[in-house]
N, C-alpha and C. Protein backbone atom coordinates (compact mmCIF):
# COMPACT_ATOMS: atom_id res chain seq x y z
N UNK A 1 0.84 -1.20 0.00
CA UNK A 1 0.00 0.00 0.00
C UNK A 1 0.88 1.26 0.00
N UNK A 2 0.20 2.24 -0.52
CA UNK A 2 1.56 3.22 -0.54
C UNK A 2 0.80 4.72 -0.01
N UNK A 3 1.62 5.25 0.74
CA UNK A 3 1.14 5.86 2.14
C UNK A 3 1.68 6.92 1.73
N UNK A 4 1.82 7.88 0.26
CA UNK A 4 2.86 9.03 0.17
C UNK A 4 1.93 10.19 0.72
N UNK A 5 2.24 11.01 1.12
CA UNK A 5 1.31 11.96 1.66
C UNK A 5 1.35 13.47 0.86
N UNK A 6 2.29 13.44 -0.25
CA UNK A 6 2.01 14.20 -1.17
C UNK A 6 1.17 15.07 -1.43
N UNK A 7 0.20 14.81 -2.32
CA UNK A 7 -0.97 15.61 -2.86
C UNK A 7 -1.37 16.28 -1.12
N UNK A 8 -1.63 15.22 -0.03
CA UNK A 8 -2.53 16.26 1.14
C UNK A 8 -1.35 17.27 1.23
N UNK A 9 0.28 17.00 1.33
CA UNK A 9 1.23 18.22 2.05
C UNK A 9 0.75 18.93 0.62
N UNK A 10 0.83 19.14 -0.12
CA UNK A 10 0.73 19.94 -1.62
C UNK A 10 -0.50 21.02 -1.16
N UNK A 11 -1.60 20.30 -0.97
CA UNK A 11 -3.17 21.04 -0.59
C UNK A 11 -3.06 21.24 0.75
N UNK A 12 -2.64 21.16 1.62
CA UNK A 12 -2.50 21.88 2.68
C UNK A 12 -1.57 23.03 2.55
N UNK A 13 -0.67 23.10 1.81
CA UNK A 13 0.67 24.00 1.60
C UNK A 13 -0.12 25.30 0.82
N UNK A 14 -0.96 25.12 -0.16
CA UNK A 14 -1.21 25.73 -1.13
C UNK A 14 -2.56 26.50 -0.34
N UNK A 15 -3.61 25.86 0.63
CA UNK A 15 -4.62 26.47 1.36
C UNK A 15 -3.64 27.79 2.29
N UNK A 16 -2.77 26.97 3.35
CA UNK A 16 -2.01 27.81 3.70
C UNK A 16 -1.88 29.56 3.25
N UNK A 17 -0.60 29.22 2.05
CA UNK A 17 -0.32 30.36 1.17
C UNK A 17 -1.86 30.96 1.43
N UNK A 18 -2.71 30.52 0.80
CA UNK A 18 -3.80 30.84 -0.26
C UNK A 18 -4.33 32.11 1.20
N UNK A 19 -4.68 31.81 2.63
CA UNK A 19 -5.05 32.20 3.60
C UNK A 19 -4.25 33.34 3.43
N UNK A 20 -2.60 33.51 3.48
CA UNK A 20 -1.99 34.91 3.90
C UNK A 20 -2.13 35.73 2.66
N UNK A 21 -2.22 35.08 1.33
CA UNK A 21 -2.52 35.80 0.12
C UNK A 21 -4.08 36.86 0.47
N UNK A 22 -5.13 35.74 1.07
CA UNK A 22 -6.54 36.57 0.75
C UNK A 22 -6.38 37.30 2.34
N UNK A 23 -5.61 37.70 3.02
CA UNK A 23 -6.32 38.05 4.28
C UNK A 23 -5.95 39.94 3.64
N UNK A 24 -7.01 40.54 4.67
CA UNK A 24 -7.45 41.76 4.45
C UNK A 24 -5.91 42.38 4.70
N UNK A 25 -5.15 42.48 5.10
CA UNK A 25 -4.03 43.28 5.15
C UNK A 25 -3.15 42.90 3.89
N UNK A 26 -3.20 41.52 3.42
CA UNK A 26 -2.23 41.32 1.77
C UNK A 26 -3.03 42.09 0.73
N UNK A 27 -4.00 41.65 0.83
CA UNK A 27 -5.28 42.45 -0.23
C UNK A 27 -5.17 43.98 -0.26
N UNK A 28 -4.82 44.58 1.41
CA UNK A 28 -5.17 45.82 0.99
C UNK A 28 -3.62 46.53 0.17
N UNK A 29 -2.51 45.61 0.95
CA UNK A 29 -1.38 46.21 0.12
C UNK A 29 -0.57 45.66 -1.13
N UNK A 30 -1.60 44.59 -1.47
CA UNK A 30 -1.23 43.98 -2.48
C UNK A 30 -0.16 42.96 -2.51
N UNK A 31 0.34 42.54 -1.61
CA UNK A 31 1.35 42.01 -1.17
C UNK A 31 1.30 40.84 0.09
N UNK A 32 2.27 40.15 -0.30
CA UNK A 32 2.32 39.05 0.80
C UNK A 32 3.63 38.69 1.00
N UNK A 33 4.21 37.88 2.36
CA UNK A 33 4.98 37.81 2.52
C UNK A 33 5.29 35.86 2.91
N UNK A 34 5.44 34.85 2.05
CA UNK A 34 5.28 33.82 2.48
C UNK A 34 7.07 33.20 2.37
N UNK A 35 6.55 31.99 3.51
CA UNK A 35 7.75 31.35 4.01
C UNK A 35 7.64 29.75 3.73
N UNK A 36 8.41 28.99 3.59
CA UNK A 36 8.03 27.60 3.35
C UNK A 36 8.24 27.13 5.40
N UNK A 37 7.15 26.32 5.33
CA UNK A 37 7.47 25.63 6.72
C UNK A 37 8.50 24.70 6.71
N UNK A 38 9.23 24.19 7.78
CA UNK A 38 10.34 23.16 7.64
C UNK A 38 9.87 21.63 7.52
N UNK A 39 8.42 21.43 7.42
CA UNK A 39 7.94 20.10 7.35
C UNK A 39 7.33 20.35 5.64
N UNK A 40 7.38 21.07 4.83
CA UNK A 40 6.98 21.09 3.78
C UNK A 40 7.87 20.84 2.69
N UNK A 41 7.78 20.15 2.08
CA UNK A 41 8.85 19.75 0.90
C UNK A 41 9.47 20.83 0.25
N UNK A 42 10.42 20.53 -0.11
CA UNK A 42 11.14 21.66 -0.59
C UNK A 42 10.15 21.76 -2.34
N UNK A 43 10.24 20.76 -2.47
CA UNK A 43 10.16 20.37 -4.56
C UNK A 43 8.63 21.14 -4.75
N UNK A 44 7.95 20.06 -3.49
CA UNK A 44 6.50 21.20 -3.63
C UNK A 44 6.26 22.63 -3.33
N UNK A 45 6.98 23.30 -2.59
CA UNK A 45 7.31 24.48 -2.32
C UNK A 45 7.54 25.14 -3.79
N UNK A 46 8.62 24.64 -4.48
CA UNK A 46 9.19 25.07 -5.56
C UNK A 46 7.77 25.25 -6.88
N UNK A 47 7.12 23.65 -6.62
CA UNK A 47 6.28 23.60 -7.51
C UNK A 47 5.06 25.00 -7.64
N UNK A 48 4.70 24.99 -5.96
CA UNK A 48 3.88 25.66 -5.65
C UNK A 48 3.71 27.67 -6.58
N UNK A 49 5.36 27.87 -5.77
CA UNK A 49 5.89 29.21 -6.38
C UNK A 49 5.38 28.94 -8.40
N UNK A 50 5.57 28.49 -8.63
CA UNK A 50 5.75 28.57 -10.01
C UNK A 50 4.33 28.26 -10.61
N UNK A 51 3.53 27.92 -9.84
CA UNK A 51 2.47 28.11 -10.44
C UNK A 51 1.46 29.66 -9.68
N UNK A 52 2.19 29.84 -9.15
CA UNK A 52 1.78 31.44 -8.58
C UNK A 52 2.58 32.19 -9.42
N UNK A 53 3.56 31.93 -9.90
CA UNK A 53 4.01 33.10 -10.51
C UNK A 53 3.68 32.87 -12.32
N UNK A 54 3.37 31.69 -12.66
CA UNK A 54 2.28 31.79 -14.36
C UNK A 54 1.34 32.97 -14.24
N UNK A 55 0.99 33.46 -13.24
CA UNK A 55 -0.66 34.26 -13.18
C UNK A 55 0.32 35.22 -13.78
N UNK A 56 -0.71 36.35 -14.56
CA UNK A 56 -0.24 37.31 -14.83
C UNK A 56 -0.56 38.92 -13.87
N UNK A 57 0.18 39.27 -13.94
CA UNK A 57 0.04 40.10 -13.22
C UNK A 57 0.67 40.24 -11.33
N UNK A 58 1.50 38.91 -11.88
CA UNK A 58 1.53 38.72 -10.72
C UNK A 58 3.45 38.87 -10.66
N UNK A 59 3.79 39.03 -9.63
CA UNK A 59 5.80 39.16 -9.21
C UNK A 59 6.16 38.63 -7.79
N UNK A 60 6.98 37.42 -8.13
CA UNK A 60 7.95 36.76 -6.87
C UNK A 60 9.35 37.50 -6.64
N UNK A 61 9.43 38.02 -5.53
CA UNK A 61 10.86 38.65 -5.22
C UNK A 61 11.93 37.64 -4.15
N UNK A 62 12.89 37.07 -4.51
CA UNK A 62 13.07 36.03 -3.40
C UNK A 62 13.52 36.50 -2.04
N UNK A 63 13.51 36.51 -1.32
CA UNK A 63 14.54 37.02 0.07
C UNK A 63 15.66 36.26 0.58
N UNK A 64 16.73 37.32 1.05
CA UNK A 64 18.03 36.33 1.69
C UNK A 64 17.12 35.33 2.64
N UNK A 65 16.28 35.94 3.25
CA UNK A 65 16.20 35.09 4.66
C UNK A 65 15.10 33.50 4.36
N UNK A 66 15.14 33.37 3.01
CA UNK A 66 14.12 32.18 2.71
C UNK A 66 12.77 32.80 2.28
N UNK A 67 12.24 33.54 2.41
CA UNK A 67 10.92 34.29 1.92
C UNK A 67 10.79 34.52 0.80
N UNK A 68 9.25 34.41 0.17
CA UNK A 68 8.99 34.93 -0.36
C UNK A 68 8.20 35.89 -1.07
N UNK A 69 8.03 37.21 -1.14
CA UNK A 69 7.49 38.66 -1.34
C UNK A 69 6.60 38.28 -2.34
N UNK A 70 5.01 38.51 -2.73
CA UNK A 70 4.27 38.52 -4.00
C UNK A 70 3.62 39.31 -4.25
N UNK A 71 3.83 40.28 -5.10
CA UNK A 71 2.96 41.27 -5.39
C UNK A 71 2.59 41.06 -6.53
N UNK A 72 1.12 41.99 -6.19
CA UNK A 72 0.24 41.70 -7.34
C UNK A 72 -0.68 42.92 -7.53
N UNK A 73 -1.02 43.12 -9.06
CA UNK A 73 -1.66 44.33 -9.77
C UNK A 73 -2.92 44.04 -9.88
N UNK A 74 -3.93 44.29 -9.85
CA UNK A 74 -5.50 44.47 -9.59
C UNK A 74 -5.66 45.14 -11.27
N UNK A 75 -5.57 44.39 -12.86
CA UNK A 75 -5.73 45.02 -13.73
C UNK A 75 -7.65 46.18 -13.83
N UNK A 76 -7.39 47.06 -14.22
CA UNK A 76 -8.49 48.01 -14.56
C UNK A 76 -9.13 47.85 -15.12
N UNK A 77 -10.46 47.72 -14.92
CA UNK A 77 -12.00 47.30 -15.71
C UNK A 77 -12.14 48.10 -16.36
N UNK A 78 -12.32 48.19 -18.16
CA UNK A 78 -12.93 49.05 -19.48
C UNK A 78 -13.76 49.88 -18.80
């Protein structure tokens, strides 16, 4: 039987993010500031970033200290 726990660390990792992305203080400055936990895979971490940063409109800044900065543009409705 095979017990990888993958996909749940992946969807738990990605809810995570997803929480400091939507909370009212990232929203209001457009910005977030995320960190990988030390029980979270590195590869999915990696995976994770890179499909946040396909969106358009969107910018990863890396930090010395392991972080990572995401800002994002709110494009203008016609």
């Amino acid at each position: 039987m095979d017990t990888t726990v993958t996909p749940d660390t992946y969807v738990r990792m990605g809810m995570r993010v997803q929480k400091i992305i939507n909370s009212p203080t990232a929203q209001k400055a457009r910005a977030a500031l995320i960190f990988r936990l030390p029980e979270e895979p590195v590869d999915e971490w990696e995976r994770l970033l890179e499909e946040i940063d396909e969106n358009d409109n969107v910018t990863l800044a890396y930090r010395d200290d392991g972080g990572v900065q995401i800002f994002w543009v709110v494009p203008k409705e016609d």
